[in-house]
Protein backbone atom coordinates (compact mmCIF):
# COMPACT_ATOMS: atom_id res chain seq x y z
CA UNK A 1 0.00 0.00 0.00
CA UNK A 2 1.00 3.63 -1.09
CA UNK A 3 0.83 6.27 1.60
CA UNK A 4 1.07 9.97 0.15
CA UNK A 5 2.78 12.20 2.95
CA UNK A 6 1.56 15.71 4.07
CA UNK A 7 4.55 17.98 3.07
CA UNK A 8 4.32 19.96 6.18
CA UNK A 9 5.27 16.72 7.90
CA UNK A 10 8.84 17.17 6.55
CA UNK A 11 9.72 19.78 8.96
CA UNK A 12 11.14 17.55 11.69
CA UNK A 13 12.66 14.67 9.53
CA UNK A 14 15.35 15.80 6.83
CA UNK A 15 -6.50 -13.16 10.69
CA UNK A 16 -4.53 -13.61 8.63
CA UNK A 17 -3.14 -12.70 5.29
CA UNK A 18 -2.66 -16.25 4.33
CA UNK A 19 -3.46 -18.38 1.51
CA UNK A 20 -7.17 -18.14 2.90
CA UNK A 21 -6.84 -14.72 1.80
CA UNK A 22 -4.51 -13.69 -0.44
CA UNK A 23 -4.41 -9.92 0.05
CA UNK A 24 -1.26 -7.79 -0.22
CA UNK A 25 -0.16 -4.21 -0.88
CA UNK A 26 2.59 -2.77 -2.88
CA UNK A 27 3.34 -4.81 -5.11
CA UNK A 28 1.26 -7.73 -5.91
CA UNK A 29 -1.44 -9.25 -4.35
CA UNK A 30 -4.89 -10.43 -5.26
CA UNK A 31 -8.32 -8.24 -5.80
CA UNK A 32 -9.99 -7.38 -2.37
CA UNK A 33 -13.19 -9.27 -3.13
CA UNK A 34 -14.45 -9.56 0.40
CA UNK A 35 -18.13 -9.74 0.47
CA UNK A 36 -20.09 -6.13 1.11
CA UNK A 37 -21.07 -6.31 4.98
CA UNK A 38 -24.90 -5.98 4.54
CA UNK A 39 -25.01 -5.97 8.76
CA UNK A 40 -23.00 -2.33 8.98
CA UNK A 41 -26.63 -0.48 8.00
CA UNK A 42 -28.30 -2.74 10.37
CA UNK A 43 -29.80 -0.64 13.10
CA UNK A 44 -31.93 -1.15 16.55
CA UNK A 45 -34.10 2.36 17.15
CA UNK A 46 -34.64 0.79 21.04
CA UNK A 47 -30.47 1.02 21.01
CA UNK A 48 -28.18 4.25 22.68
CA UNK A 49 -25.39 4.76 20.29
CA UNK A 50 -22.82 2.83 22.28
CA UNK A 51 -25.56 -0.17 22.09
CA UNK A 52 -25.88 -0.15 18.25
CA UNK A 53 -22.21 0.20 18.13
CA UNK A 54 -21.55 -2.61 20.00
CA UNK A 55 -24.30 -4.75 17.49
CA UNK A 56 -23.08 -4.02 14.62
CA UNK A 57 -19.33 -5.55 15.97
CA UNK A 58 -21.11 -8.35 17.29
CA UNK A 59 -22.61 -9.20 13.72
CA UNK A 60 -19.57 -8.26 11.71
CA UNK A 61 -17.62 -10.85 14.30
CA UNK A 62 -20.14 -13.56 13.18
CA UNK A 63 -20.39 -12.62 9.56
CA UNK A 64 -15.97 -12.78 10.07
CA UNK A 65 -16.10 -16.27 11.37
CA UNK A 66 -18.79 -17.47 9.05
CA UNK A 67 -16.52 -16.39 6.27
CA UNK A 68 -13.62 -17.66 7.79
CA UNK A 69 -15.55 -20.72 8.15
CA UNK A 70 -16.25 -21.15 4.64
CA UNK A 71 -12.36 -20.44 3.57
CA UNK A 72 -11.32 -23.24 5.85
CA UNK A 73 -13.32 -25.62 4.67
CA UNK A 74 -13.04 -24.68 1.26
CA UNK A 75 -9.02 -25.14 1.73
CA UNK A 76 -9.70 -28.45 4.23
CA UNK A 77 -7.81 -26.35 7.12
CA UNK A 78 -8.30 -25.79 10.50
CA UNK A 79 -8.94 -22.75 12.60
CA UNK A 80 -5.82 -24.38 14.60
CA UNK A 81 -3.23 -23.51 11.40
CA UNK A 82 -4.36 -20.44 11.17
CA UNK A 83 -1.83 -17.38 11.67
CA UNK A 84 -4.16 -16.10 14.19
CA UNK A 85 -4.34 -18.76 15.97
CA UNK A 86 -0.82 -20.07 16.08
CA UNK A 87 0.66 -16.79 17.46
CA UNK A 88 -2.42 -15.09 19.42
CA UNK A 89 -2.13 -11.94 17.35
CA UNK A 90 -5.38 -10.45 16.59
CA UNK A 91 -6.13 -8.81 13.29
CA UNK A 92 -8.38 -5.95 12.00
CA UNK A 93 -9.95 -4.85 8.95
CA UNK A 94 -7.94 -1.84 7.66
CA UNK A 95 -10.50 0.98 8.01
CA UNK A 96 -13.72 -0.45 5.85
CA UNK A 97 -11.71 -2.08 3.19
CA UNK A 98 -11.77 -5.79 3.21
CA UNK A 99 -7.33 -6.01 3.78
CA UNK A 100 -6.74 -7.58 7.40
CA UNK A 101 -3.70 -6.41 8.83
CA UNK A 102 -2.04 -7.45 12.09
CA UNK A 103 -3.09 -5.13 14.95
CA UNK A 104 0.34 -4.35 15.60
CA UNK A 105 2.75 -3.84 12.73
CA UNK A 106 6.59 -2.86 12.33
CA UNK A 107 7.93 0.75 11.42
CA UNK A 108 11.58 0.82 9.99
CA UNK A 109 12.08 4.80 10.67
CA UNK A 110 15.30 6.01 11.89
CA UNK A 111 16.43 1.82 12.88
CA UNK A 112 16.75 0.33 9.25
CA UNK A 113 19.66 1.93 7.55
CA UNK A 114 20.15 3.93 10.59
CA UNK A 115 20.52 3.25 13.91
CA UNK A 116 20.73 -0.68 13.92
CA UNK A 117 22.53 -2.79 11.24
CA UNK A 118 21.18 -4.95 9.00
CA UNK A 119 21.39 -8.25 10.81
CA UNK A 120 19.51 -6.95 13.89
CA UNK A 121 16.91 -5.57 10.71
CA UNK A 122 16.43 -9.11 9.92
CA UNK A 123 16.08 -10.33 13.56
CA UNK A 124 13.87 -7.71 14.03
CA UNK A 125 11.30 -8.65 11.43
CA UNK A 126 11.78 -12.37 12.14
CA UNK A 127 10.63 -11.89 15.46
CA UNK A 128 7.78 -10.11 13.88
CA UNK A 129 6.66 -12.51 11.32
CA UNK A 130 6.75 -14.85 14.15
CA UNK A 131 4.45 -13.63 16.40
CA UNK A 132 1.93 -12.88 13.70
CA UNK A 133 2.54 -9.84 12.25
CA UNK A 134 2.04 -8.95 8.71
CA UNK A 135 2.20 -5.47 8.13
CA UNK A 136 5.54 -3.67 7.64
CA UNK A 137 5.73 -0.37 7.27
CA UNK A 138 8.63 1.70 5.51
CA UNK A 139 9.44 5.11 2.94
CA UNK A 140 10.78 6.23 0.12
CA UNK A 141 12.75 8.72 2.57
CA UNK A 142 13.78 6.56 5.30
CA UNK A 143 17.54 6.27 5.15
CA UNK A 144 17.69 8.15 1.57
CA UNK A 145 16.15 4.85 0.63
CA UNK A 146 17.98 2.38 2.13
CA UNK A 147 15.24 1.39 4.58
CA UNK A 148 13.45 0.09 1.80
CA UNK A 149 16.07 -1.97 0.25
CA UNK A 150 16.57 -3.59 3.36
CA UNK A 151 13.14 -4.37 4.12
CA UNK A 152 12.70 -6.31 0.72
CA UNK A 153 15.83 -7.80 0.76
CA UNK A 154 14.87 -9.85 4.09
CA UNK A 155 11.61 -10.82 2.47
CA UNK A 156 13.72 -12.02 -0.26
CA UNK A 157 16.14 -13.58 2.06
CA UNK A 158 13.33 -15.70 4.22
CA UNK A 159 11.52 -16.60 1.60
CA UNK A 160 8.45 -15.04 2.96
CA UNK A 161 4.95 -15.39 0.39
CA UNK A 162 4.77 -12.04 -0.46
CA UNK A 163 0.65 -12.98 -0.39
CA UNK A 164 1.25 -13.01 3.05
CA UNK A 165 2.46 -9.88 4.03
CA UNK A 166 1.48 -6.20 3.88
CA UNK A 167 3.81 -3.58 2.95
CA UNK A 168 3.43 0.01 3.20
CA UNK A 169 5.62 2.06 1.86
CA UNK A 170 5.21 6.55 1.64
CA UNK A 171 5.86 9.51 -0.96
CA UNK A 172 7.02 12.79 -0.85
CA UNK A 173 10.46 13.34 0.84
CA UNK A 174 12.65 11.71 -2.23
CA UNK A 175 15.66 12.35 -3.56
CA UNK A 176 17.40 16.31 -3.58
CA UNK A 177 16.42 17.45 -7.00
CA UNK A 178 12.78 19.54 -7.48
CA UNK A 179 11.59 16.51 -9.50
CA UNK A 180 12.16 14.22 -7.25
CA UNK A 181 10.11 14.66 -4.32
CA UNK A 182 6.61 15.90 -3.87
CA UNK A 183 3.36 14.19 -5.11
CA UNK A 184 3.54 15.03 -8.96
CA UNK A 185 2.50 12.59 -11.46
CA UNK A 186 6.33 12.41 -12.71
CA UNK A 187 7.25 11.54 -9.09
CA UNK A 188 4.92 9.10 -8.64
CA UNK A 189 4.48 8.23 -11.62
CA UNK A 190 -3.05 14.17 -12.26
CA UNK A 191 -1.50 14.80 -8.70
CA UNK A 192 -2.49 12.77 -6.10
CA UNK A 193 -5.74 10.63 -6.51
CA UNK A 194 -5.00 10.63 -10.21
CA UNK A 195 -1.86 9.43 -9.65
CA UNK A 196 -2.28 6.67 -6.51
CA UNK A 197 -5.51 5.16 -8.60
CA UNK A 198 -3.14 4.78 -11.78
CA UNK A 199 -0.67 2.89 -9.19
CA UNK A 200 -2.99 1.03 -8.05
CA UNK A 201 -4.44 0.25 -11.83
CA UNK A 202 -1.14 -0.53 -12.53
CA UNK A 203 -1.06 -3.11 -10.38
CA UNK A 204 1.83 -1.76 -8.57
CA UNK A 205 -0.06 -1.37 -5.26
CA UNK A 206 -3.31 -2.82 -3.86
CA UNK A 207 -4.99 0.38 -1.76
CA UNK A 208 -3.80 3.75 -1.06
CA UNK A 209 -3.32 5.74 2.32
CA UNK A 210 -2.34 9.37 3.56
CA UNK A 211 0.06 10.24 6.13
CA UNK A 212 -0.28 13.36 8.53
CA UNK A 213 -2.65 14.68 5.90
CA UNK A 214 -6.05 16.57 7.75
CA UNK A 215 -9.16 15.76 8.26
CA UNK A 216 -10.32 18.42 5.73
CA UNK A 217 -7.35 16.81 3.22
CA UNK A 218 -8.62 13.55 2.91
CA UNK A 219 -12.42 14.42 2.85
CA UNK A 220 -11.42 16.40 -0.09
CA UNK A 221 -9.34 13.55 -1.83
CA UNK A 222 -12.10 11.02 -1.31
CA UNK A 223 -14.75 13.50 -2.97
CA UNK A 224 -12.06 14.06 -5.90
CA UNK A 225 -11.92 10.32 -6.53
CA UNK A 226 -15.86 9.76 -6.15
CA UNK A 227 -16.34 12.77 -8.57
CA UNK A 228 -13.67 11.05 -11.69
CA UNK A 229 -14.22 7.73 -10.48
CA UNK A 230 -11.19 7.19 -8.90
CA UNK A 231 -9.83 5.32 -6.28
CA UNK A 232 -10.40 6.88 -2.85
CA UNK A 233 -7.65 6.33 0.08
CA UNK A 234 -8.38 3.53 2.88
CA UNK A 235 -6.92 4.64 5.66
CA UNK A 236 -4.97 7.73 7.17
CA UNK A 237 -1.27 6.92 9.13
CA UNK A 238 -1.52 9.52 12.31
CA UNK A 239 0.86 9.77 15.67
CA UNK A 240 -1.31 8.52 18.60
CA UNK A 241 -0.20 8.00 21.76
CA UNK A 242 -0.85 9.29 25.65
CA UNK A 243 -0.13 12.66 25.22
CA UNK A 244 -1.43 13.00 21.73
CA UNK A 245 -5.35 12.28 20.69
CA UNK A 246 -7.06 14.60 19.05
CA UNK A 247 -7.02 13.88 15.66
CA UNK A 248 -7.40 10.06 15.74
CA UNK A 249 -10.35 10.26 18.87
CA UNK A 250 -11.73 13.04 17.32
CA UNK A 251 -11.22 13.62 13.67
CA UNK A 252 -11.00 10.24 12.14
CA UNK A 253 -13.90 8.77 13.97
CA UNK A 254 -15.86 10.97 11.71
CA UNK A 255 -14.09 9.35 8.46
CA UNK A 256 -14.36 6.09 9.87
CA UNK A 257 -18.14 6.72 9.41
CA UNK A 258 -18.60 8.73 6.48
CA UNK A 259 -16.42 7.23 4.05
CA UNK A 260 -14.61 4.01 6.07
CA UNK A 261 -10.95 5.76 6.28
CA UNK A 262 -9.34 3.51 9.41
CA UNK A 263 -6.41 4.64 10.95
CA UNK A 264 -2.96 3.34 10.97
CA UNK A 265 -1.31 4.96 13.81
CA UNK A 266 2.42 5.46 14.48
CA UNK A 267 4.77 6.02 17.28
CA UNK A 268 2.80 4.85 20.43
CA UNK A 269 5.91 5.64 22.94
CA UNK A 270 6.28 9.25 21.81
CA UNK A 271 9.61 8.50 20.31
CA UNK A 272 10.56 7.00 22.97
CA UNK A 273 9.38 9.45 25.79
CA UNK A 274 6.80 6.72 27.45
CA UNK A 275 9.47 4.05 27.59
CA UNK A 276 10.60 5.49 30.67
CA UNK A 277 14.53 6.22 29.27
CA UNK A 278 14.02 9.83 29.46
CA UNK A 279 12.89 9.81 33.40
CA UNK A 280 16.82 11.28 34.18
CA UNK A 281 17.74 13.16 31.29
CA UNK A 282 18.87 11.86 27.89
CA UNK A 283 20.75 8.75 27.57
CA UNK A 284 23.86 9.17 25.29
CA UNK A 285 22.62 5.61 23.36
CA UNK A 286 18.95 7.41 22.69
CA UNK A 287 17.70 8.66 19.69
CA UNK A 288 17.22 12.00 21.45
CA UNK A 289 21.02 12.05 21.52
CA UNK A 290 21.14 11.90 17.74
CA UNK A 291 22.50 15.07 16.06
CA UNK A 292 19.07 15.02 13.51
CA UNK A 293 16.30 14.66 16.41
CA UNK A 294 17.44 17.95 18.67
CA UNK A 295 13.88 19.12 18.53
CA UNK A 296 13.07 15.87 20.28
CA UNK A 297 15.36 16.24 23.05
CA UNK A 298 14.22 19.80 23.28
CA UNK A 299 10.49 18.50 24.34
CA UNK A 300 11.66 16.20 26.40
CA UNK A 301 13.72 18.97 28.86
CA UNK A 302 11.02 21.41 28.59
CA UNK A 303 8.38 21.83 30.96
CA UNK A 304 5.55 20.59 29.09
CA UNK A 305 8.32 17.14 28.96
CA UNK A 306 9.06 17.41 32.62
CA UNK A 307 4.90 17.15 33.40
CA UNK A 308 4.58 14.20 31.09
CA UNK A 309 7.61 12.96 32.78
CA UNK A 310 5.53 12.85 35.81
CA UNK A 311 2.24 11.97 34.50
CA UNK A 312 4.36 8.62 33.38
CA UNK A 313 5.34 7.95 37.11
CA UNK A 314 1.76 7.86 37.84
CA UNK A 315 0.35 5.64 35.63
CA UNK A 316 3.56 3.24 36.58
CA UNK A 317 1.00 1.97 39.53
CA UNK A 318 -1.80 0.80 36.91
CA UNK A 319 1.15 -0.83 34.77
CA UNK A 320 2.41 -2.88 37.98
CA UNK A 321 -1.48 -4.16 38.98
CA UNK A 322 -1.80 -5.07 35.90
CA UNK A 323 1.23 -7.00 35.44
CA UNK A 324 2.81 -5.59 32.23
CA UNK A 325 5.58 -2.57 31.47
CA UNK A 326 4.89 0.95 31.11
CA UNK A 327 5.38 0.64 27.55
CA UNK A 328 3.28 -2.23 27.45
CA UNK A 329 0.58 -0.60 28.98
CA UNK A 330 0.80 2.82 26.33
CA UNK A 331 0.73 0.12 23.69
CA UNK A 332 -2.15 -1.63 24.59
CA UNK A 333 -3.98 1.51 25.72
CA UNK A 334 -3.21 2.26 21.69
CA UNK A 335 -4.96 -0.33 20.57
CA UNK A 336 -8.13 -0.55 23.06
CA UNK A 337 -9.23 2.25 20.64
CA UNK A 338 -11.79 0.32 18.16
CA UNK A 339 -10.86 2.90 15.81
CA UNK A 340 -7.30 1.72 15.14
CA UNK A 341 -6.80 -0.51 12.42
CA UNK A 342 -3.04 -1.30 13.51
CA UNK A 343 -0.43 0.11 15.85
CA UNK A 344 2.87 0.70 13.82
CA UNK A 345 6.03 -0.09 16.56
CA UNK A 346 9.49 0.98 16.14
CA UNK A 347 11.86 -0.94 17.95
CA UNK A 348 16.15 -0.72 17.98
CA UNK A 349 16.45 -4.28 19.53
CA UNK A 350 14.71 -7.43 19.62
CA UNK A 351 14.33 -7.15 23.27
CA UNK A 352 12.48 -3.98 23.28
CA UNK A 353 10.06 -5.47 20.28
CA UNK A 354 9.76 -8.55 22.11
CA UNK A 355 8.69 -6.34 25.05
CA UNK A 356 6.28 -4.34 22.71
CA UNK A 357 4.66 -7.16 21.02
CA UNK A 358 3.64 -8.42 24.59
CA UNK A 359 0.98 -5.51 25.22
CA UNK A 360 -1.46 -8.14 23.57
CA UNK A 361 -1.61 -9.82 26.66
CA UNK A 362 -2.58 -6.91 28.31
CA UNK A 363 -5.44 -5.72 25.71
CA UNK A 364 -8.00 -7.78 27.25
CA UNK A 365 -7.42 -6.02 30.67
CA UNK A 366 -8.14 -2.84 29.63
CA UNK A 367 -11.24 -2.58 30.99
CA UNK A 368 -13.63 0.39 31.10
CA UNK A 369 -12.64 1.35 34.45
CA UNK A 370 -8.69 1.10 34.00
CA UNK A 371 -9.12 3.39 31.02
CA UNK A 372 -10.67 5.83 33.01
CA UNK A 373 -7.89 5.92 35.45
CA UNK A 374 -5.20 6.81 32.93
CA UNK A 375 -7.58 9.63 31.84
CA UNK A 376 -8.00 10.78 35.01
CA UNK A 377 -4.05 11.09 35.26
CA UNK A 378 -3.58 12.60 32.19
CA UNK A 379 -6.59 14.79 32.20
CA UNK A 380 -6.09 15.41 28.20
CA UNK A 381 -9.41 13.72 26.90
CA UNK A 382 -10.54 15.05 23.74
CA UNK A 383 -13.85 16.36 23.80
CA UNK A 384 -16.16 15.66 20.90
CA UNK A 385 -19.82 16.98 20.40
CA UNK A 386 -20.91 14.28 18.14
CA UNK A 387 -21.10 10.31 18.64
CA UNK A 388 -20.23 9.20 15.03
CA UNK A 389 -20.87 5.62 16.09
CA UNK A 390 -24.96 6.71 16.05
């Protein structure tokens, strides 16, 4: 899948895709021809809006496992050999599209071709692939490139079915020269939804996304692409974490329900600022310490830093009863969200992923009431006026 970035972004950086469903994104792949979900316009009048919400997941669960049903029998498998089921990682639907991705994915910004070398790369995503995940997420500007390269050359390596997996990859921040960066048709190869729906027509991705793009942005892009019949983007990559919520509790809902963009959401330890590493300062081994990322070390001493700082020594108490890391506990607050499609991680060793990837444990304990004690510590609760799930 094609992600086209927001250029304003630039200013800090210079169950189972198996053979049961042969999905994939950039390149190759079958046709999405998951069946339309006649249950989402089922309503109950005697229903509050959390009530019908909670219906209409109820019978899009069944409708899932009916489906999944069929596919099993139809390939004379079990539900035991499925990916799902032989790792315990849960997948979604990838806003209202019919592409499953893992609920937690891997990110390759600043580690491959950066910070870690190439065998800890592969480790990384082998460690991955063998807990269940199937989404990997990378960019043209990542490393000038490199990231990329690396990413498909450990595909290559393990012999991974590239059916199996789903790629993301994003535009904009290319090479040095004018024409190479930006989301021109010559970049890319009309601007924008011209260009992603001749990609995609092209057979050179499956779906198309935006990244940092607004609300406002990507209403306007889908009503482009329903005007020319074009392809419309499925889903919208946006930073969620603790201490940032607005736009994917507030805004996104709202394309959720109008036009079924899900959200793909990226850097649930604040780069790092949740983990806990920043509690004294900023370790020289940190990617605060790196030369490029001085605006990150500069929120982390300021006072707005300090506050999180202690926000984080708070919620340490919730983390304990519930048996799981700090940065376990972000994670799988990240992902309690219904909202979010998958939560994009972006780990420097395998220990640290390892940790990560173990916040699905913890999911199922996020009840009600423990989410409302980490709001009531960080008091930052985005206030809405409208219930989009009505």
């Amino acid at each position: 899948m094609l992600a086209a970035r927001s250029g304003a972004a630039g200013s800090q950086i210079s169950e189972d895709n198996t053979k049961l469903r042969k999905q994939s994104a950039f390149p190759g792949g079958g046709k999405d021809k998951s069946p339309k979900k006649a249950s989402e316009n089922v309503k109950d009048s005697s229903l509050s809006p959390s009530g019908q919400s909670q219906l209409r997941a109820r019978q899009l669960a069944a409708l899932r496992e009916v489906e999944m049903n069929w596919y099993l029998k139809l390939c004379d498998l079990s539900s035991e050999q499925t990916t799902a089921c032989t790792t315990g990682m849960p997948h979604r639907n990838l806003g209202k599209s019919g592409l499953r991705v893992s609920c937690l994915g891997l990110g390759t910004w600043v580690t491959f071709g950066g910070q870690i070398s190439d065998e800890v790369a592969e480790r990384l995503m082998t460690i991955a692939y063998e807990s269940g995940v199937n989404l990997f997420d990378t960019a043209e500007v990542y490393a000038a490139g490199k990231a990329e390269v690396i990413l498909g050359s450990i595909i290559k390596k393990k012999g991974w079915r590239r059916s199996s997996l789903v790629i993301t990859t994003k535009l904009y921040w290319g090479g040095k020269a004018e024409t190479e960066r930006g989301l021109s048709r010559k970049h890319i190869i009309e601007e924008i939804v011209r260009a992603m729906t001749h990609v995609i027509n092209q057979g050179m991705a499956m779906y198309w996304g935006t990244s940092r793009w607004s609300a406002m942005e990507i209403m306007e892009a889908y009503s482009v692409a329903r005007q020319f019949n074009m392809i419309p983007p499925v889903c919208e990559q946006a930073e969620y974490h603790l201490f940032q919520r607005e736009k994917v509790e507030v805004q996104l809902p709202e394309l959720y329900h109008k036009i079924g963009v899900g959200a793909m959401t990226w850097s649930p330890l604040a780069c790092g600022i949740i983990s806990g590493k920043y509690g004294n300062g900023v370790p020289e081994s940190s990617r605060a310490s790196l030369k490029c990322y001085q605006w990150l070390k500069e929120r982390i001493v300021s006072e707005e830093g300090r506050k999180q700082q202690n926000k984080l020594k708070d919620l340490s108490p919730i983390a304990e009863r519930l048996g799981c890391t700090l940065p376990q506990l972000a994670v799988a607050w990240c992902l309690r969200n219904e909202g979010v499609s998958s939560v994009l991680l972006g780990s420097s060793t395998p220990e640290q992923l390892i940790e990560n990837l173990g916040a699905i444990q913890v999911l199922p304990k996020m009840t009600s009431h423990v989410v409302n004690e980490i709001d009531n510590i960080l008091r930052n609760k985005p206030y809405s006026k409208k219930d989009y799930r009505s």
